[in-house]
N, C-alpha and C. Protein backbone atom coordinates (compact mmCIF):
# COMPACT_ATOMS: atom_id res chain seq x y z
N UNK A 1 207.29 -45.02 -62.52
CA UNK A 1 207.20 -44.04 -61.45
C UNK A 1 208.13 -44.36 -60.30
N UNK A 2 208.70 -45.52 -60.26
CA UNK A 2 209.85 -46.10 -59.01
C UNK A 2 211.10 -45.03 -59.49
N UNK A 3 210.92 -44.16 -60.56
CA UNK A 3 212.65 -44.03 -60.53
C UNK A 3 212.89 -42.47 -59.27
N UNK A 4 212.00 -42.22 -59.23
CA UNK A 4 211.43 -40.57 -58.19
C UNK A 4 210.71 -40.81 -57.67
N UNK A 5 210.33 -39.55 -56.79
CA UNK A 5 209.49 -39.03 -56.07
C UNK A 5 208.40 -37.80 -56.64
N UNK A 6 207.58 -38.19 -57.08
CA UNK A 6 206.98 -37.07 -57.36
C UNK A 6 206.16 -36.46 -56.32
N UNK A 7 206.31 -34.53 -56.62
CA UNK A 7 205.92 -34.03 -55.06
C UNK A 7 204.73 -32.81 -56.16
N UNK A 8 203.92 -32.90 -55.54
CA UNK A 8 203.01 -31.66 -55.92
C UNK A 8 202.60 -30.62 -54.92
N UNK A 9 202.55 -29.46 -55.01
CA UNK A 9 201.96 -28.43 -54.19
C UNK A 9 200.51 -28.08 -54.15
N UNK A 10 200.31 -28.19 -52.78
CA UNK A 10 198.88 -28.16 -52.61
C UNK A 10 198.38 -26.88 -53.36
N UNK A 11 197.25 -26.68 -53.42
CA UNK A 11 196.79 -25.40 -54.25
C UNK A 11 197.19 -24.87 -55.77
N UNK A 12 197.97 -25.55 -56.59
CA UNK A 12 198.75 -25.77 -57.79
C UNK A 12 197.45 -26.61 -58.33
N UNK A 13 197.96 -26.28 -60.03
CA UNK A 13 197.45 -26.60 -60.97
C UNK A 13 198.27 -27.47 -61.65
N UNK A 14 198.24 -29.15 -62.27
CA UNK A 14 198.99 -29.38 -63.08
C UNK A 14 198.40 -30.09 -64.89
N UNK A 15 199.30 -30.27 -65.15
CA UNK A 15 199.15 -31.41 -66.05
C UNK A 15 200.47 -32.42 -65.98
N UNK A 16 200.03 -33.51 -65.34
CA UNK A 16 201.01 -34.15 -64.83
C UNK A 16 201.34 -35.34 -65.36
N UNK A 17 202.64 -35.09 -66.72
CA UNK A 17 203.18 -36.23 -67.53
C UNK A 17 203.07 -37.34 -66.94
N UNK A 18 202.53 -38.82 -67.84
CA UNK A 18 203.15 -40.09 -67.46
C UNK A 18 203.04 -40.96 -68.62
N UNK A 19 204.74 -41.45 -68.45
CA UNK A 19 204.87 -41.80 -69.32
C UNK A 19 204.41 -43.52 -69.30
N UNK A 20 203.55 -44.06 -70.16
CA UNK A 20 203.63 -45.34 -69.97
C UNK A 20 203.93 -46.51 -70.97
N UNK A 21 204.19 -47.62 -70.52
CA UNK A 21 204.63 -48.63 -71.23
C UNK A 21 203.95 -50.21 -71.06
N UNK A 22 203.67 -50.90 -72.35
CA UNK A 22 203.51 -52.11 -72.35
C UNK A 22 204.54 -52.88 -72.39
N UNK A 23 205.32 -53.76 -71.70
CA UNK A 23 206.85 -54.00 -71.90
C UNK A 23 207.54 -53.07 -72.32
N UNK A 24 208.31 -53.38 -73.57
CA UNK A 24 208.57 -52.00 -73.98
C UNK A 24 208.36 -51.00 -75.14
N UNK A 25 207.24 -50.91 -75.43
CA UNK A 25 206.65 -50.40 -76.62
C UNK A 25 205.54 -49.47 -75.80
N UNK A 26 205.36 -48.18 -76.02
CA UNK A 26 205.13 -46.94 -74.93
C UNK A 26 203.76 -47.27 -75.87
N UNK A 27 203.12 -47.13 -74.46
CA UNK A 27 201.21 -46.89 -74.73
C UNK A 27 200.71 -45.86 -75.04
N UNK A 28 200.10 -45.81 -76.66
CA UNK A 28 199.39 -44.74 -76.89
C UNK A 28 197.84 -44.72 -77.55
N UNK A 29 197.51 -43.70 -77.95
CA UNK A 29 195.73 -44.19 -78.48
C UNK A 29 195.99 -45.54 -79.51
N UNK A 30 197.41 -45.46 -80.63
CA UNK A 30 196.99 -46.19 -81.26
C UNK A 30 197.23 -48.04 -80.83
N UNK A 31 197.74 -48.25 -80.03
CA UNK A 31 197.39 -49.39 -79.40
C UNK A 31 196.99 -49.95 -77.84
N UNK A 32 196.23 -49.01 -77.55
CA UNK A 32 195.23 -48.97 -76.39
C UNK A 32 193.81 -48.88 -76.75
N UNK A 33 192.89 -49.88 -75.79
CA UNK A 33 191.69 -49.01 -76.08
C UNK A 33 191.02 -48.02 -75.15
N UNK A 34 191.96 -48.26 -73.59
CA UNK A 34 191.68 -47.41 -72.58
C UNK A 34 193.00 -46.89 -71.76
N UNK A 35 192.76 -45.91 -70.66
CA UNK A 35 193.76 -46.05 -69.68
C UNK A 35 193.04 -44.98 -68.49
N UNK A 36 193.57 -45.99 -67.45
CA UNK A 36 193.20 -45.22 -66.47
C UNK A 36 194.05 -44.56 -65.53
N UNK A 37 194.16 -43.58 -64.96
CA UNK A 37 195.13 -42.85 -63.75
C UNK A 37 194.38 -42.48 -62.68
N UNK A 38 194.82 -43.37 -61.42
CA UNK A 38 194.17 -42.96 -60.24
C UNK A 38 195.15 -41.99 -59.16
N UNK A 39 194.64 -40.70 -58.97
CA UNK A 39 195.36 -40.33 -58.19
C UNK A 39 194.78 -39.96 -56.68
N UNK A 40 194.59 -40.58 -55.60
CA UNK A 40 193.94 -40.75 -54.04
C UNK A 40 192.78 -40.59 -54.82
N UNK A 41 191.67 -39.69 -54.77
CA UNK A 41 190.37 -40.17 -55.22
C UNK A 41 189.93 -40.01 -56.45
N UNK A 42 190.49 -39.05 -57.02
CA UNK A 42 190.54 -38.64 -58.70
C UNK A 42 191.27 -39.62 -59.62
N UNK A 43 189.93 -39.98 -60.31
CA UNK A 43 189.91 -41.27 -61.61
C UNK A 43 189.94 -40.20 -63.07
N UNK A 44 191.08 -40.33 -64.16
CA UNK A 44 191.50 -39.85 -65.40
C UNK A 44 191.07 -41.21 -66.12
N UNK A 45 190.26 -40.57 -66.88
CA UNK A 45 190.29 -41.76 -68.68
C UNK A 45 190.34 -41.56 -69.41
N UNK A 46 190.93 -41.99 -70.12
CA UNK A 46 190.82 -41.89 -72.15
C UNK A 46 190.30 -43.19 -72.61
N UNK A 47 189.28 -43.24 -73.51
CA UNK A 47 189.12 -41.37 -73.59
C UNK A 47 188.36 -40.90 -72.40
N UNK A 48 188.74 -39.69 -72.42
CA UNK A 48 187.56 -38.92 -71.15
C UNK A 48 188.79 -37.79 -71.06
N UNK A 49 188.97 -37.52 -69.76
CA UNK A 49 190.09 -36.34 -69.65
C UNK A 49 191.33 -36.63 -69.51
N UNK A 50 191.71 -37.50 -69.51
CA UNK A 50 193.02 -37.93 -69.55
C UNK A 50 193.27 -37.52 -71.48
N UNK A 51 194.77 -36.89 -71.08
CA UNK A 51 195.06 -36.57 -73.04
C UNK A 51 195.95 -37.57 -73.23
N UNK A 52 196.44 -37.45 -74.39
CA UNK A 52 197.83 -38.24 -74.95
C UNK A 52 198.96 -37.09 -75.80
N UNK A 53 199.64 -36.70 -75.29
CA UNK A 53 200.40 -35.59 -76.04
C UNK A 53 201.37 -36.19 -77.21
N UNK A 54 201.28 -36.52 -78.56
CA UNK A 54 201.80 -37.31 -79.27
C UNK A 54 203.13 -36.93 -79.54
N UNK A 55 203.64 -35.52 -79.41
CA UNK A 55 204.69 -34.88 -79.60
C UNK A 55 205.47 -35.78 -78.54
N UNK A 56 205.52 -35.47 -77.28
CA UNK A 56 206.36 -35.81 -76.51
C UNK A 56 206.50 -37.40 -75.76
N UNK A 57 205.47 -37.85 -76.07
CA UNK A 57 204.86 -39.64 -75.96
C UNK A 57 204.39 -39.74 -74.37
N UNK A 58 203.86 -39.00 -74.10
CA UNK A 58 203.04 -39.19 -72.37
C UNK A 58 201.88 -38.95 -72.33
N UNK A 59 201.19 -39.14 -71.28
CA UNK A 59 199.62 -39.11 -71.08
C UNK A 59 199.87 -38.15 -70.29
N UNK A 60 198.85 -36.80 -70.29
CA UNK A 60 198.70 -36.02 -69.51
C UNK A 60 197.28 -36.03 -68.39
N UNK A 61 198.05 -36.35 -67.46
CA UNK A 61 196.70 -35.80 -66.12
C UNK A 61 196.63 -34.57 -65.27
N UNK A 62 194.92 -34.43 -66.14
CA UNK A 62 194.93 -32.85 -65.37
C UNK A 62 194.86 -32.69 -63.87
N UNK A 63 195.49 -32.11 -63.17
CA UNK A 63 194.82 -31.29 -61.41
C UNK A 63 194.46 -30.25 -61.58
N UNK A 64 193.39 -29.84 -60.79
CA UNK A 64 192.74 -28.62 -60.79
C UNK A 64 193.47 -28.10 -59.33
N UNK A 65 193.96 -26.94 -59.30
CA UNK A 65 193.91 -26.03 -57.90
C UNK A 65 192.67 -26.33 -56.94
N UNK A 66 191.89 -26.21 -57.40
CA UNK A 66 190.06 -26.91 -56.35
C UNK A 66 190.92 -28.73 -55.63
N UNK A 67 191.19 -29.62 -57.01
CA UNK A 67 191.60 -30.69 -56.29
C UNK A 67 192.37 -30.61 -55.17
N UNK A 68 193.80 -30.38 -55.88
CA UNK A 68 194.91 -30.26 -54.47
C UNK A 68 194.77 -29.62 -53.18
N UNK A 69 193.92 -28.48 -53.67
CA UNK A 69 193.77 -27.30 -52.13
C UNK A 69 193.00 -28.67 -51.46
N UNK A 70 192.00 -29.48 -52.23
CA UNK A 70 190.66 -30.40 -51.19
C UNK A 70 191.44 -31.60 -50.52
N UNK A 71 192.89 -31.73 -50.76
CA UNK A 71 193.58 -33.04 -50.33
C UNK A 71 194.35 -32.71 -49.21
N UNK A 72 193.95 -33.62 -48.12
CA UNK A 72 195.50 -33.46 -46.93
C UNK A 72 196.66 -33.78 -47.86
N UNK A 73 197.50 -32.90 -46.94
CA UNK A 73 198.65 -32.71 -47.42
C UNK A 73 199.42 -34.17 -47.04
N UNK A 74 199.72 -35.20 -47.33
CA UNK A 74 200.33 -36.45 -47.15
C UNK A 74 201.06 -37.26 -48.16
N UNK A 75 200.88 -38.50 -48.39
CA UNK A 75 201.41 -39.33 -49.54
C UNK A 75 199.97 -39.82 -50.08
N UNK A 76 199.91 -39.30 -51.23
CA UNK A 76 198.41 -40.01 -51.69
C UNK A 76 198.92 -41.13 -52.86
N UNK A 77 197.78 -41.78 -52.65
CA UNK A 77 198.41 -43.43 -53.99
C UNK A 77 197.65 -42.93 -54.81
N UNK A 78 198.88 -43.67 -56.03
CA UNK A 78 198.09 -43.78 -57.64
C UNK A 78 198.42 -44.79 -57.78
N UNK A 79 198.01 -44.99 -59.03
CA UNK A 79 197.70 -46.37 -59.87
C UNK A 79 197.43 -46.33 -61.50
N UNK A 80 198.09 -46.97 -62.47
CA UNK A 80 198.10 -46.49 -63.71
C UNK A 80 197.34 -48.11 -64.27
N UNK A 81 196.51 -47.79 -65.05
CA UNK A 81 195.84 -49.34 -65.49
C UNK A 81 195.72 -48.89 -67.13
N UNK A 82 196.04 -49.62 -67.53
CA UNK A 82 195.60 -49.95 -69.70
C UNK A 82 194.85 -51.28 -69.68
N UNK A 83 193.65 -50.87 -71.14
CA UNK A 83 193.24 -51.89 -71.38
C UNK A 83 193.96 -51.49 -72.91
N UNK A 84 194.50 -52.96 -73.50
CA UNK A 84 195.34 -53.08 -74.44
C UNK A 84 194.46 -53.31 -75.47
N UNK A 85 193.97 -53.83 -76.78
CA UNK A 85 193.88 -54.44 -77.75
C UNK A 85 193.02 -55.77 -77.82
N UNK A 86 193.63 -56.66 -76.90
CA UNK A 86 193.15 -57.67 -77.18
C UNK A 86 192.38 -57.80 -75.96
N UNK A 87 191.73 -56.32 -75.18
CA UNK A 87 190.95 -56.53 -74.23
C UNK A 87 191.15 -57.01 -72.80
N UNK A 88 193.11 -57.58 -72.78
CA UNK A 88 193.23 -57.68 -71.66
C UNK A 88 193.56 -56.53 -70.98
N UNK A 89 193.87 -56.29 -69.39
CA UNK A 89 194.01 -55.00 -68.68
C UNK A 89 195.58 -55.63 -68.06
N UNK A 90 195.94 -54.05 -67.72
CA UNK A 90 197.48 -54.62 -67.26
C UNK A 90 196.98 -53.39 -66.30
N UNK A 91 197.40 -53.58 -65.06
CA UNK A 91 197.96 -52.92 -64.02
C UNK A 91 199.26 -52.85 -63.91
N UNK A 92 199.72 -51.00 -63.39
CA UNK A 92 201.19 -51.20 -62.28
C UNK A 92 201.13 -51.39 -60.84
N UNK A 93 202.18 -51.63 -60.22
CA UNK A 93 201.56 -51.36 -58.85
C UNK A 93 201.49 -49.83 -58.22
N UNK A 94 200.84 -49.98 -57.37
CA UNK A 94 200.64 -48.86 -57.04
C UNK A 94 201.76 -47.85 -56.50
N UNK A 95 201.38 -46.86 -56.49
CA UNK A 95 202.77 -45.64 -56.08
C UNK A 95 202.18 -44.73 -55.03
N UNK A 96 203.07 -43.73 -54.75
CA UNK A 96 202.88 -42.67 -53.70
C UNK A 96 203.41 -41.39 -54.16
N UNK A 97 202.54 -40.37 -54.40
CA UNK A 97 202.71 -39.08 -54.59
C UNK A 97 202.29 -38.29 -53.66
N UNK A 98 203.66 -37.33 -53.25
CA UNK A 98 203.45 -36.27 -52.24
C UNK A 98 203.13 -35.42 -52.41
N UNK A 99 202.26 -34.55 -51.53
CA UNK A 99 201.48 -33.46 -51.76
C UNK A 99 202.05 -32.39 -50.88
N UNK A 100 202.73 -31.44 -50.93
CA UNK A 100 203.37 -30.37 -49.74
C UNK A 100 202.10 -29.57 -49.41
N UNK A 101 202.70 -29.05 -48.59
CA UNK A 101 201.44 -28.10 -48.18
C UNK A 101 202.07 -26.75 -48.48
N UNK A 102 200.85 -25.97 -48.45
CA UNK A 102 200.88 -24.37 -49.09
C UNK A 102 200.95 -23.62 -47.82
N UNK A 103 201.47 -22.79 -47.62
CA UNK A 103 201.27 -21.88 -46.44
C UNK A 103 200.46 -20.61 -46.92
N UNK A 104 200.27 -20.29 -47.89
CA UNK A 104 199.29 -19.24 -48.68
C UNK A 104 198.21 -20.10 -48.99
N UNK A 105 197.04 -19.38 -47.95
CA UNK A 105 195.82 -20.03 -48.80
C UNK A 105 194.70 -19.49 -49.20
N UNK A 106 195.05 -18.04 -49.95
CA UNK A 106 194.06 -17.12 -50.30
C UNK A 106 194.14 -17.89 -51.47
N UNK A 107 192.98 -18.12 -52.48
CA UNK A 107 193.05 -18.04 -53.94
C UNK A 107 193.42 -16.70 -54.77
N UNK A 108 193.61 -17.00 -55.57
CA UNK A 108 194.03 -15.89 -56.72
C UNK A 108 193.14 -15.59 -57.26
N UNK A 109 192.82 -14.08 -57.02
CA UNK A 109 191.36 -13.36 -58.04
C UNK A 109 191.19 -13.46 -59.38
N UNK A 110 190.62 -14.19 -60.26
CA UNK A 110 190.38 -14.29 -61.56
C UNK A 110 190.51 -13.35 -62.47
C-alpha cells in the first residue's frame, strides 16, 4: 500500500482490492488460515466478509455507502494482518486512507 495514495469518497460504495503478500508468494485461501483488514473502525475476515477473488489474486473489502457517509472525512488507518499455516501472524504496518468528502448528501432512492 506505500506505492499510493488511496482516496475514497465519502458516501460511495466499494469493494476495495488488496493485494497481499507473504514475502513473495501472494496470500490466498490456499495458504492462509486467516486475514484480517482494518479500515479506522471496520474489521474484514476471512473467512467472514472479506472475499478472495481468485481470477485476479486480491482480497476484496467491502464498504457500504452507510460506512463512508458515518466517517469524518480525514486520513483513516488500516492495517492488513494474515495468519499463515503454521499459525504464525504477520502484520504490515499500518497505512492511511483518505476519505474526501461529498458535497451531495441526499441518498439515492432505492
Amino acid at each position: 500500500m506505500s506505492k499510493g495514495v488511496l482516496r475514497l469518497q465519502q458516501g460511495d460504495q466499494y469493494a476495495i482490492p488488496f493485494p497481499i503478500f507473504i514475502g513473495d508468494v501472494p496470500a490466498s485461501p490456499d495458504n492462509v488460515i486467516g486475514v484480517r483488514i482494518q479500515i479506522n473502525d471496520a474489521l474484514c475476515e476471512y473467512p467472514g466478509t472479506l472475499t478472495y477473488d481468485s481470477e485476479s489474486g486480491v482480497w476484496q473489502y467491502p464498504l457500504t455507502e452507510e460506512q463512508t457517509r458515518s466517517w469524518e472525512t480525514k486520513k483513516l488507518p488500516a492495517q492488513v494482518g494474515v495468519k499463515i499455516d503454521s499459525g504464525d501472524f504477520r502484520y504490515c504496518p499500518t497505512f492511511d486512507i483518505w476519505l474526501e468528502p461529498n458535497i451531495i448528501t441526499e441518498v439515492w432512492d432505492e
